[in-house]
N, C-alpha and C. Protein backbone atom coordinates (compact mmCIF):
# COMPACT_ATOMS: atom_id res chain seq x y z
N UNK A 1 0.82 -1.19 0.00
CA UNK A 1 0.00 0.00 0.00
C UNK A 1 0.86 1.25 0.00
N UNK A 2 1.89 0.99 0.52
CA UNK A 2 3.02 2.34 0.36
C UNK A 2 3.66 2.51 -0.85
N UNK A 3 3.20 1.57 -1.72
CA UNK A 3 3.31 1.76 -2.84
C UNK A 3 3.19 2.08 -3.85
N UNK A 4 1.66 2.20 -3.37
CA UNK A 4 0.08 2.95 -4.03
C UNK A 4 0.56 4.18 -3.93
N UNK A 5 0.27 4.41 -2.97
CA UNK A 5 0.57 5.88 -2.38
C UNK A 5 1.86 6.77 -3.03
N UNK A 6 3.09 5.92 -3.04
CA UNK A 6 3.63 6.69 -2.86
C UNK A 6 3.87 7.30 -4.60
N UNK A 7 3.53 5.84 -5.36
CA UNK A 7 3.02 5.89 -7.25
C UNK A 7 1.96 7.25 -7.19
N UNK A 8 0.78 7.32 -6.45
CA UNK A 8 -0.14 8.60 -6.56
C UNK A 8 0.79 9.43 -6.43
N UNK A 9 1.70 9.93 -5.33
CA UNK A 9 2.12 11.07 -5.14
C UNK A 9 2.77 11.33 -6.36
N UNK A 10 3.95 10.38 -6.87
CA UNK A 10 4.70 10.73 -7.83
C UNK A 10 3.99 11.03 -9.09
N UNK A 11 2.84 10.28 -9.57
CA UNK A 11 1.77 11.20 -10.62
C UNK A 11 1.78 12.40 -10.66
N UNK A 12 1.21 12.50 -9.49
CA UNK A 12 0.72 14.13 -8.78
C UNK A 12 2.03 14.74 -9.36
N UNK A 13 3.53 14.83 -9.23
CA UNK A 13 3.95 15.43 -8.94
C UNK A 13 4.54 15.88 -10.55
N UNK A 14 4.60 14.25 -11.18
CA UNK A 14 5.09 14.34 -12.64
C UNK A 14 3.89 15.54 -13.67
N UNK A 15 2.69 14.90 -13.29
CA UNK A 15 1.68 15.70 -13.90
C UNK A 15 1.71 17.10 -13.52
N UNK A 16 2.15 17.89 -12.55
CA UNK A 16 2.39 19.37 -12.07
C UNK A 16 4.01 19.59 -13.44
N UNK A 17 4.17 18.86 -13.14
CA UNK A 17 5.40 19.03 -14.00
C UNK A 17 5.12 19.44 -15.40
N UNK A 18 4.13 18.49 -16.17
CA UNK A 18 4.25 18.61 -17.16
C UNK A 18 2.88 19.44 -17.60
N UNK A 19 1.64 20.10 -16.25
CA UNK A 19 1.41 21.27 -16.52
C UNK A 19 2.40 22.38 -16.61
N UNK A 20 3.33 22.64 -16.07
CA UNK A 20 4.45 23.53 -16.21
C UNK A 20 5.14 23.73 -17.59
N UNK A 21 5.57 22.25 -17.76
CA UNK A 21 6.03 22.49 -19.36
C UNK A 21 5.16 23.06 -20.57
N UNK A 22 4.00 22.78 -20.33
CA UNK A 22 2.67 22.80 -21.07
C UNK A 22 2.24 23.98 -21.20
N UNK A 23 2.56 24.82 -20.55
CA UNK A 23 1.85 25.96 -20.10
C UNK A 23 1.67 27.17 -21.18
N UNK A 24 2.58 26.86 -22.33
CA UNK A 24 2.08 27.96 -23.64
C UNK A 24 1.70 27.03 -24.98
N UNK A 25 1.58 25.87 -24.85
CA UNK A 25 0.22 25.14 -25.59
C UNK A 25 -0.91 24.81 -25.93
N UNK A 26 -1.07 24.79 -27.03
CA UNK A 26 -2.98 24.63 -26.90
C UNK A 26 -3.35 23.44 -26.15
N UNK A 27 -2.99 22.43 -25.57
CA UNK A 27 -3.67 21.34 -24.80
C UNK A 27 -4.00 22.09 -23.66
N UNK A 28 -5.65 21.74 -23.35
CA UNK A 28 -6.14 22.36 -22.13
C UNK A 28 -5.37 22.07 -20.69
N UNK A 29 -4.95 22.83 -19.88
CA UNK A 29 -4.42 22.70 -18.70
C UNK A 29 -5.29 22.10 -17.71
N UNK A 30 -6.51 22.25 -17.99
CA UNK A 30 -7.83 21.62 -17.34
C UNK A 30 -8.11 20.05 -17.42
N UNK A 31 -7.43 19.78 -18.73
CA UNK A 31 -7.68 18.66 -19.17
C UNK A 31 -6.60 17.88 -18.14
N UNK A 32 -5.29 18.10 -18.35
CA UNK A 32 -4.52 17.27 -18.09
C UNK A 32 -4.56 17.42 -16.28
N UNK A 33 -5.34 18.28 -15.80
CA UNK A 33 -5.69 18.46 -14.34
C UNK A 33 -6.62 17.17 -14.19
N UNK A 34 -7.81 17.29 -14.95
CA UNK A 34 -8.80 16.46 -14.84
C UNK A 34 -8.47 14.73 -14.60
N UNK A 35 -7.06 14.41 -15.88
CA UNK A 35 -6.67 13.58 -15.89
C UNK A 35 -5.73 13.15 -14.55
N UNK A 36 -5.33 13.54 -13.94
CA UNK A 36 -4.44 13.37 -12.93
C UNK A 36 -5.18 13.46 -11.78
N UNK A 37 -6.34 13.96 -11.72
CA UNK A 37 -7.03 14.15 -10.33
C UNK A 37 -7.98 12.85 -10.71
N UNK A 38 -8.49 12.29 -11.95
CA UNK A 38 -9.08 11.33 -12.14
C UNK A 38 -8.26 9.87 -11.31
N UNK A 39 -6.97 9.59 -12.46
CA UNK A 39 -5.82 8.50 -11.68
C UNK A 39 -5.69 8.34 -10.26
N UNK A 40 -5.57 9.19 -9.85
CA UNK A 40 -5.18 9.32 -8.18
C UNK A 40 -6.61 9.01 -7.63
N UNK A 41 -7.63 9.38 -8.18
CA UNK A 41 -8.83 8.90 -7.42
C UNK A 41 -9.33 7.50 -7.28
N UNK A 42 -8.83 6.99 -8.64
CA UNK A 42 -8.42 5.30 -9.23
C UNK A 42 -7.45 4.76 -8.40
N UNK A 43 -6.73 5.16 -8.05
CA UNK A 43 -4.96 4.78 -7.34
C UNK A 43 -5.88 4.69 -5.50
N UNK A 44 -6.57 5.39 -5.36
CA UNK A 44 -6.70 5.90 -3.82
C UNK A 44 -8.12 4.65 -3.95
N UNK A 45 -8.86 4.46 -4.82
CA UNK A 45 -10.22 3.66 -4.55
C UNK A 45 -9.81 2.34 -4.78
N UNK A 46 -8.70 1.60 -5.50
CA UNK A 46 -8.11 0.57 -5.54
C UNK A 46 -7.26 0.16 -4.19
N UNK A 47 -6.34 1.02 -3.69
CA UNK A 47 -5.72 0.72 -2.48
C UNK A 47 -7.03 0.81 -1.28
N UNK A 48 -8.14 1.10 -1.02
CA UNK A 48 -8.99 0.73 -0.33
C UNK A 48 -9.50 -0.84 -0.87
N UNK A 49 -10.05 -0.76 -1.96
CA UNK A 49 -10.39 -2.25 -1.97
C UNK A 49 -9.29 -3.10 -2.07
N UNK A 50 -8.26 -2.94 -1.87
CA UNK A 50 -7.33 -3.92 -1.55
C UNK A 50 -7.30 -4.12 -0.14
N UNK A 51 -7.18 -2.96 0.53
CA UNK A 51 -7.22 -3.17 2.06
C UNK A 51 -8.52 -3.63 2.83
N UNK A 52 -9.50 -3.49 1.97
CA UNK A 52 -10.64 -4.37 2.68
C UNK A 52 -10.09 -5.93 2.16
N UNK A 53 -9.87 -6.17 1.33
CA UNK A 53 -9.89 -7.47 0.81
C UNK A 53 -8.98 -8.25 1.77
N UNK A 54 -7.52 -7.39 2.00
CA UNK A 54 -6.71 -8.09 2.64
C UNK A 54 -7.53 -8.10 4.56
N UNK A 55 -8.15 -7.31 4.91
CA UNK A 55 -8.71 -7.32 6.07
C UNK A 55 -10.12 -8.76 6.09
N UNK A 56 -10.61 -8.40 5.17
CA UNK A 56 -11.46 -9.79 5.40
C UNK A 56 -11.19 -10.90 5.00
N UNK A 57 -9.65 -11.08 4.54
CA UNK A 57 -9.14 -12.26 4.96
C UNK A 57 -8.78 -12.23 6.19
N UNK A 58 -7.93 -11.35 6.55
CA UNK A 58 -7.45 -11.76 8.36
C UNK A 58 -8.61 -11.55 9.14
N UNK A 59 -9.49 -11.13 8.95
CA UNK A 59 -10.75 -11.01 9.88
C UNK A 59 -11.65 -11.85 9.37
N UNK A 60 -12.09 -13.05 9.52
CA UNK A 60 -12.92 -14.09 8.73
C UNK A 60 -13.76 -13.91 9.61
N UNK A 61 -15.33 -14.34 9.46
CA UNK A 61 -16.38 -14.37 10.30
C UNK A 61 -16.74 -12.92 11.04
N UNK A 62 -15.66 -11.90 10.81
CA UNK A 62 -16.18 -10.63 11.64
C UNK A 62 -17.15 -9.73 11.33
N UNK A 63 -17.56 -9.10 11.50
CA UNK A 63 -18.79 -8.12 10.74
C UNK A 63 -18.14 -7.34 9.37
N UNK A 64 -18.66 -7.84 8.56
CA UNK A 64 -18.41 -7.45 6.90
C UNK A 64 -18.93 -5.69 7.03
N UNK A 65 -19.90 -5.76 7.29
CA UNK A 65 -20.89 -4.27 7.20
C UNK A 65 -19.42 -3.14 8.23
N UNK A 66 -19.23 -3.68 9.08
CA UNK A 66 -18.24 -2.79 9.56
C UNK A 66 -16.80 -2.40 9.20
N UNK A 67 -16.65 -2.99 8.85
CA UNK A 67 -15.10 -3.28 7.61
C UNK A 67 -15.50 -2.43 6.78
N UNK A 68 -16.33 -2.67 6.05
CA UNK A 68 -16.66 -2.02 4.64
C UNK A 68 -16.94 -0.72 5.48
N UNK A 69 -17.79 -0.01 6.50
CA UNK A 69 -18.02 1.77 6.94
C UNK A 69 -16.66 1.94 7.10
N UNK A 70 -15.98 1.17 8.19
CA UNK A 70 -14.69 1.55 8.19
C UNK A 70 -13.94 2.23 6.74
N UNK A 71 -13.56 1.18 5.97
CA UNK A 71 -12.80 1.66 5.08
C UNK A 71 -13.31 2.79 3.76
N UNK A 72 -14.58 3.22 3.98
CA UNK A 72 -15.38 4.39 3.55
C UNK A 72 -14.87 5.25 3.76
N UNK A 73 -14.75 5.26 5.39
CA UNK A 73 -14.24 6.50 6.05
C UNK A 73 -12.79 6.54 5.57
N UNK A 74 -12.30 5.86 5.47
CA UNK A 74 -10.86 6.08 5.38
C UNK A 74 -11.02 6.42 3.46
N UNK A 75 -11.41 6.11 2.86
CA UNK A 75 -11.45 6.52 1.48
C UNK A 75 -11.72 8.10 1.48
N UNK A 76 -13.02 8.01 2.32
CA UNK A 76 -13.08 9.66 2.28
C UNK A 76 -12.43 10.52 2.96
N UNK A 77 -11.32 10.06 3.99
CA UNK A 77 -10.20 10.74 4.46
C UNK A 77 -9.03 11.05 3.74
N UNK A 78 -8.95 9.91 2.56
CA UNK A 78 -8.06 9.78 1.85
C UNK A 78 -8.03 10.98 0.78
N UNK A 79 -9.21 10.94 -0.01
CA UNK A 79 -9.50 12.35 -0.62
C UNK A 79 -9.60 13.52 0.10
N UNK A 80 -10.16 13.61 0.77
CA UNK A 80 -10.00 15.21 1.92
C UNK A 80 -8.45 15.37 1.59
N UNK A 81 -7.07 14.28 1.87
CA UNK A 81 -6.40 15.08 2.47
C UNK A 81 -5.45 14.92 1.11
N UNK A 82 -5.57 14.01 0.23
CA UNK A 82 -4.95 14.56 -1.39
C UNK A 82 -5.90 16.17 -1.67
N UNK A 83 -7.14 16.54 -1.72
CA UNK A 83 -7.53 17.59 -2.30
C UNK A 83 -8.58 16.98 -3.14
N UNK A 84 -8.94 16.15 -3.34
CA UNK A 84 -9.66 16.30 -4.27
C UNK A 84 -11.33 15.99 -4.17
């Protein structure tokens, strides 16, 4: 999972980049925003369902319904604190 993460950040950071380079071209700057805030939202909703998956294996028989609010919350913590 620190792997996820740390692949989102480096997106994030390549894509700032190459709005920078971009910046007196006709390709929309919006666009390639859109695209990068899209990935990372893909990158951040995949590393949750991985971490439920890997949790309801080590938690067999435990309450499913609570696992799953749990890791909601943490999805939607996850976006709060990327921005998006």
């Amino acid at each position: 999972m620190i792997v996820i993460s740390l692949a989102a950040l480096t997106l994030d950071r390549i894509m700032f980049l190459v709005l920078v380079l971009l910046q007196d071209t006709d390709i929309h700057l919006s666009t390639i925003r859109l695209v990068s805030d899209l990935t990372i939202l893909v990158l951040t909703l995949w590393q949750t369902l991985y971490l439920r998956a890997l949790l309801m294996r080590l938690l067999r028989g435990k309450s499913e319904r609570l696992i799953t609010l749990s890791l909601l919350y943490y999805f939607i913590l996850l976006l709060l604190i990327n921005g998006r």
